[in-house]
N, C-alpha and C. Protein backbone atom coordinates (compact mmCIF):
# COMPACT_ATOMS: atom_id res chain seq x y z
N UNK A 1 -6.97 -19.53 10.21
CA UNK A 1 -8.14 -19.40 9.35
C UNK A 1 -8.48 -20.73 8.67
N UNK A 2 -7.56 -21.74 8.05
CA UNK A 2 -7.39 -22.82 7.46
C UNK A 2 -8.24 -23.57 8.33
N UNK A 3 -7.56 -23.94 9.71
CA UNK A 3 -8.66 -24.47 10.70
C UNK A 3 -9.77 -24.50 10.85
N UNK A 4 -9.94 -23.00 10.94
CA UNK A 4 -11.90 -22.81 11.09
C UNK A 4 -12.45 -22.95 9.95
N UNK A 5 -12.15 -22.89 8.98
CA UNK A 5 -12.73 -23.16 8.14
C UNK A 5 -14.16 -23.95 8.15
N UNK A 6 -14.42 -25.48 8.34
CA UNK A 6 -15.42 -26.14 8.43
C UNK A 6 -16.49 -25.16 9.09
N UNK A 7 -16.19 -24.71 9.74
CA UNK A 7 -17.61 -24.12 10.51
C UNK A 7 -18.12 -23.04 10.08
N UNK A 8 -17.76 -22.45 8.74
CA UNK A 8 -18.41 -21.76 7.58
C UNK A 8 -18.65 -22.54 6.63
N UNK A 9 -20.01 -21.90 6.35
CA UNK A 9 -20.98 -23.04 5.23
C UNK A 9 -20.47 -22.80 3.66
N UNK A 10 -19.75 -21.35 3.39
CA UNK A 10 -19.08 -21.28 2.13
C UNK A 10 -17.55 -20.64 2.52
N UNK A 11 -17.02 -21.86 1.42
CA UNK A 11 -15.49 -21.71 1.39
C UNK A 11 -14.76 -21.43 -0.03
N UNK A 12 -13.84 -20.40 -0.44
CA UNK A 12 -13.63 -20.40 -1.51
C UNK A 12 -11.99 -19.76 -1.16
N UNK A 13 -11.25 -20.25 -2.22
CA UNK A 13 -10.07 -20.22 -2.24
C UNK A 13 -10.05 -18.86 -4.07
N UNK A 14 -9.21 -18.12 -3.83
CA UNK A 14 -8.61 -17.53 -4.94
C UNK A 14 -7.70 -16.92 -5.47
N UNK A 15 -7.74 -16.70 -6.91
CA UNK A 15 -6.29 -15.90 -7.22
C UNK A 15 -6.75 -14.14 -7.28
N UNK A 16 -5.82 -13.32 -7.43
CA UNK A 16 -6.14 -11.89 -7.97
C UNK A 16 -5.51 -11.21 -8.36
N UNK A 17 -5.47 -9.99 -9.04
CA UNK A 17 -4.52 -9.10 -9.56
C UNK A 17 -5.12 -7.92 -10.21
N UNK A 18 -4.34 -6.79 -9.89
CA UNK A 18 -5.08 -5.36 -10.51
C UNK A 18 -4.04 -4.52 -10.85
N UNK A 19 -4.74 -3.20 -10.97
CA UNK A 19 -3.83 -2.05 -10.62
C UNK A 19 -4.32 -1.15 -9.69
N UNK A 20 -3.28 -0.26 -9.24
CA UNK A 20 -2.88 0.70 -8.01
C UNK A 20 -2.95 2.01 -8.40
N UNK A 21 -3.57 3.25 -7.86
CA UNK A 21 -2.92 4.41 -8.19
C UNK A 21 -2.60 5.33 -6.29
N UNK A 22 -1.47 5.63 -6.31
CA UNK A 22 -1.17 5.63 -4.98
C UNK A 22 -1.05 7.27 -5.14
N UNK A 23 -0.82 7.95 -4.15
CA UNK A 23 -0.64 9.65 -3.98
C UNK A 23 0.17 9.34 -2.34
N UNK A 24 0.72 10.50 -2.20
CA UNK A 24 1.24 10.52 -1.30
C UNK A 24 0.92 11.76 -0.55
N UNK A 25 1.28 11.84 0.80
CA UNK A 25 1.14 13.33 1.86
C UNK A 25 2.11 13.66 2.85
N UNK A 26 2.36 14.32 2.26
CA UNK A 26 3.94 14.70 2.95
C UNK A 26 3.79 16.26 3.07
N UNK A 27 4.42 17.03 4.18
CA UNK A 27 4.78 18.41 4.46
C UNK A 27 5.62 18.31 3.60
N UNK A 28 6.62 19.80 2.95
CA UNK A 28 7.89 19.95 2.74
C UNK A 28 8.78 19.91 3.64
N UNK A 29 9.64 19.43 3.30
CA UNK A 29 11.53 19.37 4.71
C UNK A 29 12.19 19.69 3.83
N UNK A 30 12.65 20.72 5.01
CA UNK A 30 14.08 21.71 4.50
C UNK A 30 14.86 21.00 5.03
N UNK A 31 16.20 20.04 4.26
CA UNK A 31 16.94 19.95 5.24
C UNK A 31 18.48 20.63 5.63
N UNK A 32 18.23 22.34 4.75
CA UNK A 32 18.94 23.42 4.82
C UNK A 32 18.32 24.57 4.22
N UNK A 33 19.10 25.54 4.16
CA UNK A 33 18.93 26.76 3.94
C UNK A 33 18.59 26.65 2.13
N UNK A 34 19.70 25.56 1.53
CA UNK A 34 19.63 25.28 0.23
C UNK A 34 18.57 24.08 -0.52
N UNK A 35 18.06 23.05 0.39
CA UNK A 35 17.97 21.94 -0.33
C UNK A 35 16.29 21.84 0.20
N UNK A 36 15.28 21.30 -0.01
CA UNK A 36 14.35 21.13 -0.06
C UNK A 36 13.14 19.57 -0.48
N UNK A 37 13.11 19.56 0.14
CA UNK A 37 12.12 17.76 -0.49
C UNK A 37 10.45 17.39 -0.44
N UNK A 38 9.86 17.62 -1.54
CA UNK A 38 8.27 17.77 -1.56
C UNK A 38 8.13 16.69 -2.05
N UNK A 39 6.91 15.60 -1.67
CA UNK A 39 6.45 15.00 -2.46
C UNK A 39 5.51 15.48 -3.24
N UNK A 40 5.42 14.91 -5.00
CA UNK A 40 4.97 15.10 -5.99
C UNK A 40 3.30 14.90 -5.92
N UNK A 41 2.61 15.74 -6.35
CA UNK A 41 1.02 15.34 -5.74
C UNK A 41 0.66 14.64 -7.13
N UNK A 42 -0.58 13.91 -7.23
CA UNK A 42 -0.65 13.09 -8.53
C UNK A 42 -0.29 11.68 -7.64
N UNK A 43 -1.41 10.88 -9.27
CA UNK A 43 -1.37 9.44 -8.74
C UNK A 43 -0.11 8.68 -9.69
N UNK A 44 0.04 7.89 -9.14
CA UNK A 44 1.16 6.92 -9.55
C UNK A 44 0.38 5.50 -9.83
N UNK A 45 1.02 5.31 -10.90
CA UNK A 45 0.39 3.78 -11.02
C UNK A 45 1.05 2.53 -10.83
N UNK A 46 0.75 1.27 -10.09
CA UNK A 46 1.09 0.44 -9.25
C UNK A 46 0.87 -1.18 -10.07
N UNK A 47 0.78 -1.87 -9.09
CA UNK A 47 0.38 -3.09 -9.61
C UNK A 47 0.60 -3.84 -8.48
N UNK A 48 -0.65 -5.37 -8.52
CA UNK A 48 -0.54 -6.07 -7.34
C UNK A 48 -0.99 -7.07 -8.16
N UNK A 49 -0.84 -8.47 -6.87
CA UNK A 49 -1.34 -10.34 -7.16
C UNK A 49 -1.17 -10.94 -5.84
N UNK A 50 -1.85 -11.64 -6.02
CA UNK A 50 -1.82 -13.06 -5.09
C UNK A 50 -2.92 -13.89 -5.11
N UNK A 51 -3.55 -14.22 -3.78
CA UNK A 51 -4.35 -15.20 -3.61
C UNK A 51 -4.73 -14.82 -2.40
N UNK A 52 -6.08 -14.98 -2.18
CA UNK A 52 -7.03 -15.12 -1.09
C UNK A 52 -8.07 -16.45 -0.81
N UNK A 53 -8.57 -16.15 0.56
CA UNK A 53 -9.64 -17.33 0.60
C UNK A 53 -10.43 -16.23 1.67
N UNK A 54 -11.83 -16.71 1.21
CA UNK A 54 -13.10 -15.84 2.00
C UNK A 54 -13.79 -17.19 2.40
N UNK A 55 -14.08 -16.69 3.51
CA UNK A 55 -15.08 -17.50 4.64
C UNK A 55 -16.40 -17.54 4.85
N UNK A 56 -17.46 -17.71 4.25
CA UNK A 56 -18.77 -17.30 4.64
C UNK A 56 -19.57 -17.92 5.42
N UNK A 57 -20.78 -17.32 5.70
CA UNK A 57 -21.54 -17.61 6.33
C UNK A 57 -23.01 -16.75 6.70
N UNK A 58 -23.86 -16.90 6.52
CA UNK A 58 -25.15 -16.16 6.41
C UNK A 58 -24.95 -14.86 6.12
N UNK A 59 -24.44 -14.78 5.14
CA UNK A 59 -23.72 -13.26 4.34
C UNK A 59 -22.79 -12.49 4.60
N UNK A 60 -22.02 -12.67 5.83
CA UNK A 60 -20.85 -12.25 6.63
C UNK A 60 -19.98 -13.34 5.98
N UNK A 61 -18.70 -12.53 5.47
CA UNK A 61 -17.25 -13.26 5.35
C UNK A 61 -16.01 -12.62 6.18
N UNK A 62 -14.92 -13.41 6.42
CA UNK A 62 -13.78 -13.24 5.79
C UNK A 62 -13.12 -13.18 5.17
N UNK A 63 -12.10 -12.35 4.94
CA UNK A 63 -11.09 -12.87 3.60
C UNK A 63 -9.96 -12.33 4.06
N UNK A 64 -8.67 -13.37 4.30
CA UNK A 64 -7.66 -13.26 4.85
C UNK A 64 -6.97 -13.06 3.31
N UNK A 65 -6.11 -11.87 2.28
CA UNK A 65 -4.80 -12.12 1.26
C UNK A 65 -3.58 -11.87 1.50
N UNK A 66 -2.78 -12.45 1.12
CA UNK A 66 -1.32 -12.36 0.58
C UNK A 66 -1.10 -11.65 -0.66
N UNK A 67 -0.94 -10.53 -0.99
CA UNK A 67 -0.36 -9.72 -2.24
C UNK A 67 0.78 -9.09 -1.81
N UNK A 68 1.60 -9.59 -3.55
CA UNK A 68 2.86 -8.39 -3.77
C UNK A 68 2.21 -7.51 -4.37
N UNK A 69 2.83 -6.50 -3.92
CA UNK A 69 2.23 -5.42 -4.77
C UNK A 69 3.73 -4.35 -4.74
N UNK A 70 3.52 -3.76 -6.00
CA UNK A 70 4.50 -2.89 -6.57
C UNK A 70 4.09 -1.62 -6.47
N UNK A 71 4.57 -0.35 -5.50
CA UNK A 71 4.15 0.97 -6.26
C UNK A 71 5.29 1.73 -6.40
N UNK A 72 5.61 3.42 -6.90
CA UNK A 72 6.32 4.10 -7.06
C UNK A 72 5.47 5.59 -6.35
N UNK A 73 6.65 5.87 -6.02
CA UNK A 73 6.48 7.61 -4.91
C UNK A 73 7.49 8.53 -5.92
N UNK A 74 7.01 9.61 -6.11
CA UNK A 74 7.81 10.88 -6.19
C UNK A 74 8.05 11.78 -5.76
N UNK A 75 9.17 12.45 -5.93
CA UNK A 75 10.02 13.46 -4.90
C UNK A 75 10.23 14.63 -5.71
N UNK A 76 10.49 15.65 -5.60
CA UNK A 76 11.04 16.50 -6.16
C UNK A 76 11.92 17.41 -5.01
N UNK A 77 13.12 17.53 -5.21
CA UNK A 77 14.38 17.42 -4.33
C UNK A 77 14.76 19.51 -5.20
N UNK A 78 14.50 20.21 -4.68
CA UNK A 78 14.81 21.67 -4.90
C UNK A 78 16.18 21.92 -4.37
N UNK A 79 17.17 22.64 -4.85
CA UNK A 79 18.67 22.88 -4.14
C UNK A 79 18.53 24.16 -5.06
N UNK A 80 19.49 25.17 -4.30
CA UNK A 80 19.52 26.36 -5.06
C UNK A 80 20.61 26.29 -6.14
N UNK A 81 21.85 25.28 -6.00
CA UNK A 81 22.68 25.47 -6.62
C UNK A 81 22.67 24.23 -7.50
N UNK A 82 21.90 23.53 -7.59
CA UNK A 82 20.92 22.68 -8.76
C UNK A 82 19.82 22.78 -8.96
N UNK A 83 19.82 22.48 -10.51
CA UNK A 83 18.21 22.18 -11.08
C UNK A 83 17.43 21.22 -10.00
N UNK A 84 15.84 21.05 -10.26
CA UNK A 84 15.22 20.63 -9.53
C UNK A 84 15.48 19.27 -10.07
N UNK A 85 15.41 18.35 -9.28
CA UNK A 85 15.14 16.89 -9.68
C UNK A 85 14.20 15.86 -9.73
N UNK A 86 14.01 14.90 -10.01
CA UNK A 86 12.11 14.40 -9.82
C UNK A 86 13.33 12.93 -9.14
N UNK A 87 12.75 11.98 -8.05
CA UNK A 87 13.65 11.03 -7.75
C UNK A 87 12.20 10.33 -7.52
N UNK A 88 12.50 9.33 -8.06
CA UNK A 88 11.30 7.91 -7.92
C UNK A 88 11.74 6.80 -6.96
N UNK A 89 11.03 6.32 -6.00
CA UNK A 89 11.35 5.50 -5.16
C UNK A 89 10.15 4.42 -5.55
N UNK A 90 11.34 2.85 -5.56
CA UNK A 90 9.85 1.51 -5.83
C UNK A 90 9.63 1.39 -4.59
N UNK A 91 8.60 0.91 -4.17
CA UNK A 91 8.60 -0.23 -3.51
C UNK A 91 7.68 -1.57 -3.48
N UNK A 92 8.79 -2.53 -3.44
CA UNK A 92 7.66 -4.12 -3.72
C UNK A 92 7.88 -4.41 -1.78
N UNK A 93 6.64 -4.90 -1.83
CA UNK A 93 5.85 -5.37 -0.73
C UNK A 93 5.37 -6.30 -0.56
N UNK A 94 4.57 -7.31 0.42
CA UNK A 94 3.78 -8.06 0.72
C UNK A 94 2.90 -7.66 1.63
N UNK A 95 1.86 -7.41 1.14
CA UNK A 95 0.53 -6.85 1.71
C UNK A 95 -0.26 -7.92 2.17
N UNK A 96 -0.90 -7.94 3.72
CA UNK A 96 -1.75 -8.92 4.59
C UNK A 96 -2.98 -8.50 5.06
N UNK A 97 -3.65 -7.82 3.72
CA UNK A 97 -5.42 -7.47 4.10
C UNK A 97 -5.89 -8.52 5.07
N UNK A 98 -7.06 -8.24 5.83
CA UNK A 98 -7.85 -9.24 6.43
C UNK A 98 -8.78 -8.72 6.22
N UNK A 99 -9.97 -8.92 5.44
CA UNK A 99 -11.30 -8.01 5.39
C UNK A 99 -12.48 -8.78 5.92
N UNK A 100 -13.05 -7.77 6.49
CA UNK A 100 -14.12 -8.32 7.28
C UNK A 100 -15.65 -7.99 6.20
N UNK A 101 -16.52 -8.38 5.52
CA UNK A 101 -17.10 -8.23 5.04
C UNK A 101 -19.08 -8.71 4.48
N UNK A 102 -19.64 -7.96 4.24
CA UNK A 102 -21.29 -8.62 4.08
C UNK A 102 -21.98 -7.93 2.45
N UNK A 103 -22.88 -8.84 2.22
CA UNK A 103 -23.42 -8.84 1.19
C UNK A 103 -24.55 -7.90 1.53
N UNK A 104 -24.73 -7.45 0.24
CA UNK A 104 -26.47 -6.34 0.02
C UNK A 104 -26.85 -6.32 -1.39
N UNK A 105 -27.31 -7.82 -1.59
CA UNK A 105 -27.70 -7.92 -2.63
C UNK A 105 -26.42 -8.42 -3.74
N UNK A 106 -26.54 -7.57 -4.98
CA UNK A 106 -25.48 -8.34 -5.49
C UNK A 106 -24.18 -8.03 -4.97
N UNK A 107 -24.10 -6.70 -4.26
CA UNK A 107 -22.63 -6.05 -3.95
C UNK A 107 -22.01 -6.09 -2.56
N UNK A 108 -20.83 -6.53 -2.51
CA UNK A 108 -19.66 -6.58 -1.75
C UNK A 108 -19.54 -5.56 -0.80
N UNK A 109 -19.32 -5.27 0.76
CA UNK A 109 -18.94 -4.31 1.52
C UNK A 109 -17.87 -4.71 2.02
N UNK A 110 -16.85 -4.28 2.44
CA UNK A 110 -16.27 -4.50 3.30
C UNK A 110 -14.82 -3.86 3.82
N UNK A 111 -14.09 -3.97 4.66
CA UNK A 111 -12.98 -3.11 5.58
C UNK A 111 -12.08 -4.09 6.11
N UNK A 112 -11.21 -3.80 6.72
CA UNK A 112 -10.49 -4.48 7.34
C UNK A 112 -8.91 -4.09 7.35
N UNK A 113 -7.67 -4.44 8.17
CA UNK A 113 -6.75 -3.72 8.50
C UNK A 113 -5.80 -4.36 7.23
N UNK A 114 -4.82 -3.63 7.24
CA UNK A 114 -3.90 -4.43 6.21
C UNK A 114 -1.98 -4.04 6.88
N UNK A 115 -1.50 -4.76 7.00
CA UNK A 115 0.30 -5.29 7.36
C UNK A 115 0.90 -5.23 6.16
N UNK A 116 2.46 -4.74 6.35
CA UNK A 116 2.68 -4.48 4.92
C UNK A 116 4.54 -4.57 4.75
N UNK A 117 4.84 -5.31 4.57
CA UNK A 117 6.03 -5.99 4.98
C UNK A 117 7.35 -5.38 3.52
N UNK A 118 7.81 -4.40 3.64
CA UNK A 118 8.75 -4.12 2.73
C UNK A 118 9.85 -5.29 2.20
N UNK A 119 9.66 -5.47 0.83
CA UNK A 119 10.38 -6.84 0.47
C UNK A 119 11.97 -6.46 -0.28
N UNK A 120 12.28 -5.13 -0.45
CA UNK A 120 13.10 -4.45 -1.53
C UNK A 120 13.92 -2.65 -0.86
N UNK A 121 14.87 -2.84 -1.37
CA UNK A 121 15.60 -1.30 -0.55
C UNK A 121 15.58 0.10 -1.30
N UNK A 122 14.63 0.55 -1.22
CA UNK A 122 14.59 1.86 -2.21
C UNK A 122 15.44 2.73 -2.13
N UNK A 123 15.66 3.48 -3.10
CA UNK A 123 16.95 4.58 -2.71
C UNK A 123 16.72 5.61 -2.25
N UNK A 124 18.39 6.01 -1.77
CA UNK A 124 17.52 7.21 -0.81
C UNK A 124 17.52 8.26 -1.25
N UNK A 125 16.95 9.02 -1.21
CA UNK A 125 16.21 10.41 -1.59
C UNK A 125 16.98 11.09 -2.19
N UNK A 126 18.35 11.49 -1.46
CA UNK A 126 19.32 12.45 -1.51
C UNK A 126 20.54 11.61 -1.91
N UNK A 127 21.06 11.60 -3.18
CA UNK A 127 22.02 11.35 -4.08
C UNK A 127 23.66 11.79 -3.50
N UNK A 128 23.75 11.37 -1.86
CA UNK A 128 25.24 11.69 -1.16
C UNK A 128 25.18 10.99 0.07
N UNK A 129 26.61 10.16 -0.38
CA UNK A 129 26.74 9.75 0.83
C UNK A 129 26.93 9.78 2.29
N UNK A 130 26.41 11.55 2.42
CA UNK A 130 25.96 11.69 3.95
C UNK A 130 25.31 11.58 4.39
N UNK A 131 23.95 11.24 3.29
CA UNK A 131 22.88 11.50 3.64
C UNK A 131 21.76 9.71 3.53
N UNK A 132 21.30 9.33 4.90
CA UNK A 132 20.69 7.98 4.45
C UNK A 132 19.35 7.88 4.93
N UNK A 133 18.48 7.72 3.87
CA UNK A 133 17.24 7.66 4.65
C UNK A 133 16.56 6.38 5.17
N UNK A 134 15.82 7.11 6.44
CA UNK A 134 16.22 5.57 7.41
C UNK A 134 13.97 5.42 6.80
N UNK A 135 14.54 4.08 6.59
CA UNK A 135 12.48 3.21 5.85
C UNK A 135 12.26 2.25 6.72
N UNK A 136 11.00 2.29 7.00
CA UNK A 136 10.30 0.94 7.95
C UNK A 136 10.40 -0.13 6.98
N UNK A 137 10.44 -1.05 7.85
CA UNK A 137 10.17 -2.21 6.62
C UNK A 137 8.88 -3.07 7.47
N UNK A 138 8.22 -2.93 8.33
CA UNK A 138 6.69 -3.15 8.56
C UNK A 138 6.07 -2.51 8.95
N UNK A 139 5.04 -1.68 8.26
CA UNK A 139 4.09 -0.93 8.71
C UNK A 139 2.61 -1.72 8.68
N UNK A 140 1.44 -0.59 9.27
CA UNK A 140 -0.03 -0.92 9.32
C UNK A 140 -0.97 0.35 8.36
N UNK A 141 -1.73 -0.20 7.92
CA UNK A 141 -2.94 0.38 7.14
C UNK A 141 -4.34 -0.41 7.29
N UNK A 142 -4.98 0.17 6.47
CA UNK A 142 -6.40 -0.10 6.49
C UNK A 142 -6.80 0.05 5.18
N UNK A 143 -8.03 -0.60 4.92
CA UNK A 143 -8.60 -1.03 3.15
C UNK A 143 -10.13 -0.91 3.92
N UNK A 144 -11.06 -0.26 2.89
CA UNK A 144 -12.17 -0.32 2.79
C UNK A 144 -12.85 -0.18 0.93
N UNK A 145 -13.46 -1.40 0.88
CA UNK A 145 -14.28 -0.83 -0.61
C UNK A 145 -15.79 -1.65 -0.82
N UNK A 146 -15.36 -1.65 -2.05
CA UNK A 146 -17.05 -2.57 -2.55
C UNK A 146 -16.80 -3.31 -3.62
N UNK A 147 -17.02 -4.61 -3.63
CA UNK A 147 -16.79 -5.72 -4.98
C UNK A 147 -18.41 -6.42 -5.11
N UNK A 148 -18.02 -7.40 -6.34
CA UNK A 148 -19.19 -8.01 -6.43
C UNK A 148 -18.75 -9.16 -7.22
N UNK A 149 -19.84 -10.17 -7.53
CA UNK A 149 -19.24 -11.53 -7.99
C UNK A 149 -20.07 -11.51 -8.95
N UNK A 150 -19.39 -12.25 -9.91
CA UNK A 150 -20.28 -12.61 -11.37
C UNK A 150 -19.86 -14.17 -11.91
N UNK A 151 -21.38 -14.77 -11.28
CA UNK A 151 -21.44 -15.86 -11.49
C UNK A 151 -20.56 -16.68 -10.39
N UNK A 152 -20.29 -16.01 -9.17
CA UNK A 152 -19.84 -17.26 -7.96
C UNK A 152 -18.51 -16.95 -8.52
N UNK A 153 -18.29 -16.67 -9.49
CA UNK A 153 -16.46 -17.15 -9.79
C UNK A 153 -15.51 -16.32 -10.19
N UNK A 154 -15.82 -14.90 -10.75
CA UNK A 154 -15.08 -13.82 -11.14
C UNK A 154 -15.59 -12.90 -9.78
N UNK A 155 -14.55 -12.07 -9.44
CA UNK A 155 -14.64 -11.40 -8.03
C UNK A 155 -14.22 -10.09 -8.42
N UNK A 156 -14.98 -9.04 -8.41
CA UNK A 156 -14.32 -7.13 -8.82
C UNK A 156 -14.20 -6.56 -7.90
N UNK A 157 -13.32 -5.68 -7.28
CA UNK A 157 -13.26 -5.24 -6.14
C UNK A 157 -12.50 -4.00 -6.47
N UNK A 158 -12.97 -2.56 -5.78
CA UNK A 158 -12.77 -1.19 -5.67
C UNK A 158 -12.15 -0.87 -4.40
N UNK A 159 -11.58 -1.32 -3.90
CA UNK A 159 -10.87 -0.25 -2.74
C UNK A 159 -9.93 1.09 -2.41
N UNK A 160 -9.82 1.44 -1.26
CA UNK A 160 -9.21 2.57 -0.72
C UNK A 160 -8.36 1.99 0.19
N UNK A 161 -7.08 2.36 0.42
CA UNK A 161 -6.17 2.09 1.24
C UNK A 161 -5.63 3.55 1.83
N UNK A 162 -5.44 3.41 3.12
CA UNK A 162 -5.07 4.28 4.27
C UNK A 162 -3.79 3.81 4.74
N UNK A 163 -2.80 5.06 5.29
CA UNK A 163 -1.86 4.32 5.95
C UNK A 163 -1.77 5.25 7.22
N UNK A 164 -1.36 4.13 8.45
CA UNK A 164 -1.60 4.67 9.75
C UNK A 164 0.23 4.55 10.55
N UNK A 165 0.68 4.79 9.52
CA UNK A 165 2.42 4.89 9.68
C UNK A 165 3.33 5.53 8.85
N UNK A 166 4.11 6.04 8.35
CA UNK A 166 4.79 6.65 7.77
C UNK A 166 5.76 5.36 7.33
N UNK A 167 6.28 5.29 6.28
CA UNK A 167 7.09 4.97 5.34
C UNK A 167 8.66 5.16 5.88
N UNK A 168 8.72 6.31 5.61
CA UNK A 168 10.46 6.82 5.98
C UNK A 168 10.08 7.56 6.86
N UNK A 169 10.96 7.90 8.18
CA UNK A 169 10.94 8.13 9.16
C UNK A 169 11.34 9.66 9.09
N UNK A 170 12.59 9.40 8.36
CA UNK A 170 13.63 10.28 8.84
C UNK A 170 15.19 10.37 8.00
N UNK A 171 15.40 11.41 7.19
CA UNK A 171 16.60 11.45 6.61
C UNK A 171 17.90 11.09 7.97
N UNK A 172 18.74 10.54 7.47
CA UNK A 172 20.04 10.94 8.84
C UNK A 172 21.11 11.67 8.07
N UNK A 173 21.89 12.37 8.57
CA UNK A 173 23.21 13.33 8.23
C UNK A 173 24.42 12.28 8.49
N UNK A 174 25.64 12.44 8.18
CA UNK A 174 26.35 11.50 9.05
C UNK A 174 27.11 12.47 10.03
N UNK A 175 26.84 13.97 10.20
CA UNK A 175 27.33 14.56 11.30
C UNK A 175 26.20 14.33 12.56
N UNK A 176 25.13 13.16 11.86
CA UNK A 176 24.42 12.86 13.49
C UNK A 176 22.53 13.95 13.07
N UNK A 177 22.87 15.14 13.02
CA UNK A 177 21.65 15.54 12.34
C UNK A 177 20.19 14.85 11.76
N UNK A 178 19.30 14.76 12.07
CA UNK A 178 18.45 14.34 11.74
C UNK A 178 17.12 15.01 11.39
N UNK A 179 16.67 14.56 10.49
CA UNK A 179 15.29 15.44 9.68
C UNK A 179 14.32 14.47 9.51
N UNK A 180 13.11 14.89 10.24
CA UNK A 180 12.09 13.98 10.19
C UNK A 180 11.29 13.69 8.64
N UNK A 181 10.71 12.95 8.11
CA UNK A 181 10.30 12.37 7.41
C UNK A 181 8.86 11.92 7.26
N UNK A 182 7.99 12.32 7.33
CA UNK A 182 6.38 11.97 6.94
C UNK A 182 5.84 11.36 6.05
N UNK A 183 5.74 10.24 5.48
CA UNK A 183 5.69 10.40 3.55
C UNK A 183 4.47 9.20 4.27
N UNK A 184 3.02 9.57 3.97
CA UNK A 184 1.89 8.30 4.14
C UNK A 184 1.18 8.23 2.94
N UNK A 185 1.43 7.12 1.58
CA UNK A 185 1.08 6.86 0.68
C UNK A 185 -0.25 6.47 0.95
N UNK A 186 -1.53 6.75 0.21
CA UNK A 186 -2.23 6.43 0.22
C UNK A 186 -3.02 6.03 -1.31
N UNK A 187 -3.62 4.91 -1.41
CA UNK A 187 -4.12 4.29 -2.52
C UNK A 187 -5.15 3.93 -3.06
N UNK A 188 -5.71 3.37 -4.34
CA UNK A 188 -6.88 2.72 -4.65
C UNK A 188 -6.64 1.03 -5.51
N UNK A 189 -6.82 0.36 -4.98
CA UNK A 189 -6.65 -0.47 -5.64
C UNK A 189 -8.16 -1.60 -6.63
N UNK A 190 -8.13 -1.57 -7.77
CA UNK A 190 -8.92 -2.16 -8.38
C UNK A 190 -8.62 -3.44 -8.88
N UNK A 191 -9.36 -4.81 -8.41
CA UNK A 191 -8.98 -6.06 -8.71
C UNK A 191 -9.79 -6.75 -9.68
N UNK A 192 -9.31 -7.81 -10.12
CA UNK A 192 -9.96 -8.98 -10.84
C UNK A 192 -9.44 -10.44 -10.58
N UNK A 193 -10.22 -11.10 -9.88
CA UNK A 193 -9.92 -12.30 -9.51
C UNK A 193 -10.75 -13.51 -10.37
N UNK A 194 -10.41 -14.86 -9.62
CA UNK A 194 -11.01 -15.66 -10.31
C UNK A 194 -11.22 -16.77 -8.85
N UNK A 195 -12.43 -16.89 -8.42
CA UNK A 195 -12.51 -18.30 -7.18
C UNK A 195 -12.59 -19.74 -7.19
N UNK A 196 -11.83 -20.07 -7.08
CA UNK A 196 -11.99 -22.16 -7.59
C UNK A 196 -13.05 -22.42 -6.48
């Protein structure tokens, strides 16, 4: 992207940072007669930063970012012969939007896929050491929203994030047993940047 650069007539480099509210979608898994694992419906609140650079050109951009971003998932883990439990899982990330995007007037469109590189080991679900849950550590999603600029130099941006992979795969047993795992967080993220 650095490369091509010259052959777009506007170039801008920037910083950013917001907040997140993520939800998750998950079936329930039994992974017995006794024990049970739902994710918690409700948003969670997050947090992200980095830096981008957008590419323009007769109202069509790019914008390739780099963000960490922080969110939290909840569980609620049912056993008959325990109380219910609420178990919070972080995860910090490095998120690789590429948005493809055009102007309509004063406001921002745009989409594009996003890579998402797990930076941190969350715990696993189930509080025994038979039990380990197996996590991707690179998945794919997608971002679509609408921003706008004020004054060339402050940048607002509303998006939606999709995920087109699952998170955790799959609890493992250590008698070999295995229980599949669905958990596709999905998000909104609201930014405030600044463009040199």
């Amino acid at each position: 992207m650095v490369m091509s650069a010259p052959v777009y007539s506007q170039v801008g480099f920037g910083v950013k940072g917001g907040l997140s509210t993520t939800s998750l979608k998950m079936d329930d898994l039994k992974l017995n007669t006794d024990t049970t694992i739902n994710a918690i419906k409700g948003a969670n609140f997050g947090y992200h930063a980095g830096i981008f650079l957008r590419l323009g050109m007769m109202g069509v951009y790019v914008q390739p970012e780099l963000l960490f971003t922080s969110r939290t998932n909840e569980y609620r883990i049912e056993d008959l012969e325990n109380p219910a439990t609420i178990v919070k899982q972080q995860f910090n990330q490095l998120d690789l939007p590429v948005m493809l995007g055009f102007k309509a007037g004063p406001v921002r469109i745009n989409a594009g896929p996003s890579a998402r590189l797990l930076i941190n080991s969350p715990k696993d679900l189930i509080n025994d050491p038979d039990y380990k849950t197996m996590i991707k550590n690179f998945t794919f999603g997608y971002q679509a929203g609408l921003g706008f600029d004020i004054i060339k130099k402050i940048t607002v941006d509303l998006r939606y994030e999709g995920s087109l992979h699952k998170y955790q795969t799959q609890i493992q047993k250590s008698t070999g047993d295995k229980f599949k795992l669905d958990d596709r967080p999905n998000a909104f993220h609201l930014s405030i940047g600044f463009i040199f």
